[in-house]
Protein backbone atom coordinates (compact mmCIF):
# COMPACT_ATOMS: atom_id res chain seq x y z
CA UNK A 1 0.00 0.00 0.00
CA UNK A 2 2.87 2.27 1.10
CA UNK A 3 4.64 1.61 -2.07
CA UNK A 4 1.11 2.09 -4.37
CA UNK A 5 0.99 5.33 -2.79
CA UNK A 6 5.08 6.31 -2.89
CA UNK A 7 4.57 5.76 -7.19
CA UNK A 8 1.12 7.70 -6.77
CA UNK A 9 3.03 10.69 -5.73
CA UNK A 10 5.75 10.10 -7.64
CA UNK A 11 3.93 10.47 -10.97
CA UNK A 12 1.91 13.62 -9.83
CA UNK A 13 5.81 15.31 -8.95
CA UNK A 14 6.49 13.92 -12.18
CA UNK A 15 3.56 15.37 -14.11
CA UNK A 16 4.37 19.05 -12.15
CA UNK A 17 7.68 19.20 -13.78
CA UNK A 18 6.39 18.29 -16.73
CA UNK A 19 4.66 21.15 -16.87
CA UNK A 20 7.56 24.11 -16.13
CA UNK A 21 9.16 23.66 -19.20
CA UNK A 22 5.86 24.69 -20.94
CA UNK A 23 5.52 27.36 -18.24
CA UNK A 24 9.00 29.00 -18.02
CA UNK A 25 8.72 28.73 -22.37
CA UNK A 26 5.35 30.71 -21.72
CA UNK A 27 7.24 33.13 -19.24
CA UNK A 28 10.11 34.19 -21.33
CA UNK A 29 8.16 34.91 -24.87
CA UNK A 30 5.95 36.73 -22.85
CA UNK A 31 8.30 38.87 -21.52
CA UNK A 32 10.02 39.40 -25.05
CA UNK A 33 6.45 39.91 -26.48
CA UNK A 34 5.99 42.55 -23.76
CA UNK A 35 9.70 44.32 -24.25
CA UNK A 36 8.95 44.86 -27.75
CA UNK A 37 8.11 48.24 -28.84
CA UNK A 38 4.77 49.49 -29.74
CA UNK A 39 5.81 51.28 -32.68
CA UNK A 40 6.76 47.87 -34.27
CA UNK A 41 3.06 46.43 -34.60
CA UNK A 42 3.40 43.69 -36.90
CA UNK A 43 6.53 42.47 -34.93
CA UNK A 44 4.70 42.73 -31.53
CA UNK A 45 1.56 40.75 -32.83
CA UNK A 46 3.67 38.19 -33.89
CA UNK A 47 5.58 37.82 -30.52
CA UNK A 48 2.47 37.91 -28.63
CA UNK A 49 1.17 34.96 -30.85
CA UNK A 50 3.85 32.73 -30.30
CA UNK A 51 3.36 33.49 -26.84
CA UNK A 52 -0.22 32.62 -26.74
CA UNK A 53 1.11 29.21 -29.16
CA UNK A 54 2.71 28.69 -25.98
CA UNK A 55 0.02 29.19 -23.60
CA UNK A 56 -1.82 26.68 -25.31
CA UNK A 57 0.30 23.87 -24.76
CA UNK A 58 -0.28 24.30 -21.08
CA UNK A 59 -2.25 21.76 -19.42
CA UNK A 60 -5.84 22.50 -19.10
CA UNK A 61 -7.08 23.42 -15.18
CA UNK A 62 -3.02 22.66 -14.26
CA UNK A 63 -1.53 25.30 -11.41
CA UNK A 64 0.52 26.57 -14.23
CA UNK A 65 -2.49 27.26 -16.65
CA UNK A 66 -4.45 29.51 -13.78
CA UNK A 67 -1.60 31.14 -12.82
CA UNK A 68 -0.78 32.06 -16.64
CA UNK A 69 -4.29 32.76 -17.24
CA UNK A 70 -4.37 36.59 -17.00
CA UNK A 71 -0.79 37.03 -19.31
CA UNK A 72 -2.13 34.32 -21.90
CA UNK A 73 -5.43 36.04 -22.65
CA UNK A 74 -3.45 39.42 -22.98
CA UNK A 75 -1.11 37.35 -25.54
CA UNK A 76 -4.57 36.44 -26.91
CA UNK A 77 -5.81 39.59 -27.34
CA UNK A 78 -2.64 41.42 -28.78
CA UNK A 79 -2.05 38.41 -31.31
CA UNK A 80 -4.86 39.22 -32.90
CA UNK A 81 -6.52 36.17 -31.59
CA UNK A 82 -10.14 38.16 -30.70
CA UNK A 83 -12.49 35.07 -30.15
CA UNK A 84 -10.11 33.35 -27.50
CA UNK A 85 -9.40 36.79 -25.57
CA UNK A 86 -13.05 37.03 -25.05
CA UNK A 87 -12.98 33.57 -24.05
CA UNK A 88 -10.32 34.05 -21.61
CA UNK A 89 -11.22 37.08 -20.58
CA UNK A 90 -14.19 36.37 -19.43
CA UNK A 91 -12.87 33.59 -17.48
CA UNK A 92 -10.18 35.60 -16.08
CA UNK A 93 -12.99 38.10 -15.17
CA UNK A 94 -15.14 35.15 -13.36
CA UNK A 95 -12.14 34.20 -11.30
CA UNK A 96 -10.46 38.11 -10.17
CA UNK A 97 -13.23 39.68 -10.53
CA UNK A 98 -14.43 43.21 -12.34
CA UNK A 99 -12.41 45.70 -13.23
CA UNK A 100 -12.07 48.76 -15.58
CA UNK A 101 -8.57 47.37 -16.57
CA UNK A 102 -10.22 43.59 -17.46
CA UNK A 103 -13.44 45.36 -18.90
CA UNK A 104 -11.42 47.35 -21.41
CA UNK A 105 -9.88 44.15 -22.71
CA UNK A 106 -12.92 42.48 -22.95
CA UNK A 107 -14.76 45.19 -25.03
CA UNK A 108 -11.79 45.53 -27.46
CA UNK A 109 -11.63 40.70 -27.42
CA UNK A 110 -16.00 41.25 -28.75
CA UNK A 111 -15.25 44.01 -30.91
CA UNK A 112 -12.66 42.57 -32.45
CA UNK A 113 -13.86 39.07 -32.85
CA UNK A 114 -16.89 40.66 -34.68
CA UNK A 115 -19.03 40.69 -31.45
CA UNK A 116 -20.13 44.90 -31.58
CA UNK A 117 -23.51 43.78 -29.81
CA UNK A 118 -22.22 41.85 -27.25
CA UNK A 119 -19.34 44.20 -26.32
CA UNK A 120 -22.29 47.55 -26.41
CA UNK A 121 -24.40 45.43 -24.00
CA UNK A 122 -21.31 44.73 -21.75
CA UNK A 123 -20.10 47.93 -21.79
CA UNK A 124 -23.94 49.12 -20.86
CA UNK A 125 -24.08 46.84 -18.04
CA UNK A 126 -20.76 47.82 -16.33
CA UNK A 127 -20.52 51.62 -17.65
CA UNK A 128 -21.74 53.43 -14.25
CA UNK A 129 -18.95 51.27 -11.72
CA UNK A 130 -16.56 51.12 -14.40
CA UNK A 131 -17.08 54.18 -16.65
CA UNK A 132 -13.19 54.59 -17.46
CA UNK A 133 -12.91 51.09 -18.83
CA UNK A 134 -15.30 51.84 -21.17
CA UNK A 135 -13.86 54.91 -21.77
CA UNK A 136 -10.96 53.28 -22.43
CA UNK A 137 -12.19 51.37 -25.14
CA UNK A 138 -14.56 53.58 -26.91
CA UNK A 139 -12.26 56.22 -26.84
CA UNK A 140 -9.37 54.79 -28.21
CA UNK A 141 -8.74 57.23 -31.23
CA UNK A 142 -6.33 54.21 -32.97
CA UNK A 143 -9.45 52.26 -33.43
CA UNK A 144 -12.08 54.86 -33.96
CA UNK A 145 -12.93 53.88 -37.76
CA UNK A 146 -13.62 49.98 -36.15
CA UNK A 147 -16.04 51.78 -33.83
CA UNK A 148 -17.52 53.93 -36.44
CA UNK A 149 -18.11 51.14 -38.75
CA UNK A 150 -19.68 48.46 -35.77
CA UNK A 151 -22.38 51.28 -34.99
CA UNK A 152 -23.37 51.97 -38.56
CA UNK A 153 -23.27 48.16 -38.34
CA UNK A 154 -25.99 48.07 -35.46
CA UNK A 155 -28.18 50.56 -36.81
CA UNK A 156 -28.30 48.53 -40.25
CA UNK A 157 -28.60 44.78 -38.50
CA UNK A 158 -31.88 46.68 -36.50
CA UNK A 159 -29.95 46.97 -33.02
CA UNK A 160 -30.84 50.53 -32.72
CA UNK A 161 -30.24 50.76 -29.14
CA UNK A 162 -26.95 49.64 -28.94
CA UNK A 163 -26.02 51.67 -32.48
CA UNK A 164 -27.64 54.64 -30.92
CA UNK A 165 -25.56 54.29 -28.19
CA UNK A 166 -22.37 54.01 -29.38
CA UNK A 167 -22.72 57.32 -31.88
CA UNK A 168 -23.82 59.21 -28.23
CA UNK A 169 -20.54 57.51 -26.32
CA UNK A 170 -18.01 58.62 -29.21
CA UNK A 171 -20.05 61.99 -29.46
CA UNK A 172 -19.41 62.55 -25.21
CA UNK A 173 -16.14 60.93 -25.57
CA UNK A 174 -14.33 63.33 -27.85
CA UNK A 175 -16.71 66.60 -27.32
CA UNK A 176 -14.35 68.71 -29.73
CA UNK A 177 -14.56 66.33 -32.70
CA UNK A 178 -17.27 67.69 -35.08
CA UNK A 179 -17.27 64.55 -37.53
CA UNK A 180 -18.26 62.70 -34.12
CA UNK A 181 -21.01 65.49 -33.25
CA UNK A 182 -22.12 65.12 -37.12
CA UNK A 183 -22.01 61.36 -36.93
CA UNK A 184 -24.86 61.66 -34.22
CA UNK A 185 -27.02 64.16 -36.21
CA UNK A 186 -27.55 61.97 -38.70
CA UNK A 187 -28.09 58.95 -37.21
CA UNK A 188 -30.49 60.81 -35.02
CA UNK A 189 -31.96 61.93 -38.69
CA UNK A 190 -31.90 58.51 -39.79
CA UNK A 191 -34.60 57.86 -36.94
CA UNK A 192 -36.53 60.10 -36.79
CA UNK A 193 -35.21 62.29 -34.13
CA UNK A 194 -35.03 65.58 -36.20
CA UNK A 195 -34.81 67.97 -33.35
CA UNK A 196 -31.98 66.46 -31.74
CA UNK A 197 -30.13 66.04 -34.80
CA UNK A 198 -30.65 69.90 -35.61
CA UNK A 199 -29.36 70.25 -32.67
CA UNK A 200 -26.35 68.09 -33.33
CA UNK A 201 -25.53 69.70 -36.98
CA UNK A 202 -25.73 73.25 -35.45
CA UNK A 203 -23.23 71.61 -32.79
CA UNK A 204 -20.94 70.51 -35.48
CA UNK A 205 -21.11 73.77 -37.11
CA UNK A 206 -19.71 75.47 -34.00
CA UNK A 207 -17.24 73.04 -34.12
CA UNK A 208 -16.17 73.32 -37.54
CA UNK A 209 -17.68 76.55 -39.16
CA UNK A 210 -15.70 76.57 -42.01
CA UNK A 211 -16.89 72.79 -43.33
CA UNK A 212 -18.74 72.83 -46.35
CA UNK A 213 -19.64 69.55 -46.25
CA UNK A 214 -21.28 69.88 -42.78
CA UNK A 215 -23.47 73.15 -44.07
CA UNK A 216 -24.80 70.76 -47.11
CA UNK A 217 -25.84 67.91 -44.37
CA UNK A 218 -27.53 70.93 -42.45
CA UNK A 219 -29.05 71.71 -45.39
CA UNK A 220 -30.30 68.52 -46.12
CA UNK A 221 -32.19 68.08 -42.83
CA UNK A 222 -33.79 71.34 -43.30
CA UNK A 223 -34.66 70.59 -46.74
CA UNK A 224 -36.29 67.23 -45.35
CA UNK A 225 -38.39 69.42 -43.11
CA UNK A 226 -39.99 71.37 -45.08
CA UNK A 227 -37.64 74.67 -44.40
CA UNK A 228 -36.95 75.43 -48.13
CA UNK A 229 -35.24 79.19 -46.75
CA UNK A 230 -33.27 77.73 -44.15
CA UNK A 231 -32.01 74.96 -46.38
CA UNK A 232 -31.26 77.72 -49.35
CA UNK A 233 -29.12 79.53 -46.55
CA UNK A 234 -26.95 76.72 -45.35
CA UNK A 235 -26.15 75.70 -48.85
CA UNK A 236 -25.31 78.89 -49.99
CA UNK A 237 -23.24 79.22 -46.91
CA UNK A 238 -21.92 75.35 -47.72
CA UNK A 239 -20.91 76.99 -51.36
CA UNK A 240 -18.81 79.95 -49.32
CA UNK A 241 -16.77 77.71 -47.25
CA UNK A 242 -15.39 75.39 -50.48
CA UNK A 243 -11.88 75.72 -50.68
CA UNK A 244 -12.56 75.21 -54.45
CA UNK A 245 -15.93 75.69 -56.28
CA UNK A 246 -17.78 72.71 -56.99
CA UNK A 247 -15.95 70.31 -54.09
CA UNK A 248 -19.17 69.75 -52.07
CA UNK A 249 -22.67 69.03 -53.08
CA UNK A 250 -24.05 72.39 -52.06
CA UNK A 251 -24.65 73.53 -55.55
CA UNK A 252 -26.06 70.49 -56.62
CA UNK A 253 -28.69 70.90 -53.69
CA UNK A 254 -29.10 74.31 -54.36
CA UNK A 255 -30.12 73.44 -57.83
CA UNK A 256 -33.05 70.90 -57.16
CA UNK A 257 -34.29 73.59 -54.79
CA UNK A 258 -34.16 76.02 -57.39
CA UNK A 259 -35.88 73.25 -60.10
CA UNK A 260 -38.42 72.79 -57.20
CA UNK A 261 -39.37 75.89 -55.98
CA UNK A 262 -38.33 77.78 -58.98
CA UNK A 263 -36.51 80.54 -56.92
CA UNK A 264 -32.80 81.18 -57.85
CA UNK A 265 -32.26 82.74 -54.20
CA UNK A 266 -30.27 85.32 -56.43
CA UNK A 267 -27.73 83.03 -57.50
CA UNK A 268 -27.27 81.24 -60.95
CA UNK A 269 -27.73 77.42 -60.56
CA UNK A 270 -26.30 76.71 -63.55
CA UNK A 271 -23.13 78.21 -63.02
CA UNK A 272 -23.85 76.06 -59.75
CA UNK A 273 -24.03 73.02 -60.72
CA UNK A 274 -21.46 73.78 -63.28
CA UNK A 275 -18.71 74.09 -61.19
CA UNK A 276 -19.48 70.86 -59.38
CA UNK A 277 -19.59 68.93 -62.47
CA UNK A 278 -16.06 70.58 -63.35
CA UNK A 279 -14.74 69.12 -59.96
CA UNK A 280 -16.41 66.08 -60.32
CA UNK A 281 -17.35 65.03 -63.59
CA UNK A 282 -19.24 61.67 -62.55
CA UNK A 283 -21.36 63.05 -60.42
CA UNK A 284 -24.97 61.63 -61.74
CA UNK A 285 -26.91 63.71 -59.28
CA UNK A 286 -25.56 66.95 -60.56
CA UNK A 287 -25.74 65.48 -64.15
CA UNK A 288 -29.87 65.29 -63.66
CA UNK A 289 -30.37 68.48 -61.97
CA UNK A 290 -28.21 70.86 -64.74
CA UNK A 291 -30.69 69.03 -67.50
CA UNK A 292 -33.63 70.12 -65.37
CA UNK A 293 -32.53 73.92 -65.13
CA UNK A 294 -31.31 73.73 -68.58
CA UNK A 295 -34.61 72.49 -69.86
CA UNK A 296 -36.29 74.84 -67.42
CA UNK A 297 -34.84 78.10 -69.51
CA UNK A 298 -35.57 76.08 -72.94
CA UNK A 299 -31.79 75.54 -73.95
């Protein structure tokens, strides 16, 4: 009996060291992973890979595997490995606990692994305790297109909520960017909110007075309410702010309002919609709306 149990723990020290070689392999690419610098992406991603390559040969549930946990989901999630980040993440979340360090990494683990809805609803649900790790994420200017894109995403796959939210996050986030304020007006347009995104365009425009483009989206709102004058005014102004004639739709949209309400606004909407066609030759919109004026003075 002695002797059964004398083998019995000689195979479990045996199976211990069997694992250090896997965990001191794990130890020092993670550390070379981590020394590299962060100007060197590609290089990094690749270290932290391996690294994570070498998490994985550690034995499931082993004392080595918790105690590696934290470093090989971090190797997870900088190797570009988004689906088993999340994975063990959320595991490493489960076992520490919350925080605004661990919630940060798990937001940028869903986004990445194409999980937008997932990571909005987390973020949601931990945003008041842990505003900063949301912050953190959402406000991480190096990966504010991916953001961009996943809440256009939303809004298009129906999850208006979570789209909604994530133009209002970015919007508080950066409070100086006008794109951002912009971004918000229109989605707000988009749904029917049309006072709040007035009030988001005219936000922009304090912003960014000088952006043509944002005086044409103005414009546009206005002309979907109704407010032909208003809508005149911000294109006109649109058509003052162009660093060269013809670079934003302004004249374009002044032109269908002049076809529709047959008002010039004391400006000629040929020579409009002439200068956009100049700077953009292709453009079909501005193509239509010169034939209507032209056919409108019988040329």
């Amino acid at each position: 009996m002695r002797a059964c149990l004398a083998l019995a723990g000689l195979l479990g020290a045996l199976g211990s060291l069997e694992g250090l070689p896997a965990q001191t392999e794990f130890d020092r690419l993670f550390a070379k992973a981590e020394a590299i610098d962060k100007a060197s992406a590609a290089v990094r991603q690749r270290a932290y890979l391996t690294a994570f390559d070498a998490f994985s040969r550690l034995q499931l549930d082993s004392a080595e595997y918790r105690r590696a946990l934290p470093r090989g989901a971090v190797s997870a999630l900088h190797g570009g490995r988004f689906a088993d980040a999340a994975e063990l993440l959320e595991l490493d979340w489960r076992r520490a606990g919350p925080s605004a360090v661990l919630l940060t990494r798990r937001l940028r683990a869903l986004a990445g692994a194409g999980q937008a809805r997932a990571a909005v609803q987390l973020a949601r649900q931990h945003e008041k305790v842990h505003a900063g790790g949301v912050r953190a994420w959402i406000g991480d200017l190096t990966t504010l297109a991916g953001r961009l894109a996943d809440a256009d995403q939303l809004l298009l796959q129906g999850n208006t909520s979570e789209g909604l939210w994530m133009f209002e996050t970015l919007a508080q986030v950066h409070p100086g960017e006008s794109t951002l304020c912009a971004n918000l007006a229109l989605t707000n347009r988009r749904l029917g909110r049309l006072d709040r995104a007035a009030a988001g365009y005219r936000a922009a425009l304090n912003l960014s007075p000088s952006a043509a483009w944002l005086w044409t989206d103005y414009g546009l709102l206005l002309k979907g309410q109704g407010q032909a004058e208003a809508a005149a005014k911000a294109f006109i102004s649109g058509l003052s702010k162009e660093s060269r004639p013809g670079l934003s739709p302004a004249g374009t949209n002044l032109g269908v309002l002049s076809v529709r309400t047959g008002d010039s606004r004391g400006r000629d909407p040929v020579a409009d919609v002439t200068a956009v066609l100049r700077a953009r030759p292709k453009a079909r919109m501005a193509q239509r709306v010169l034939l209507d004026l032209l056919a409108r003075k019988g040329r």
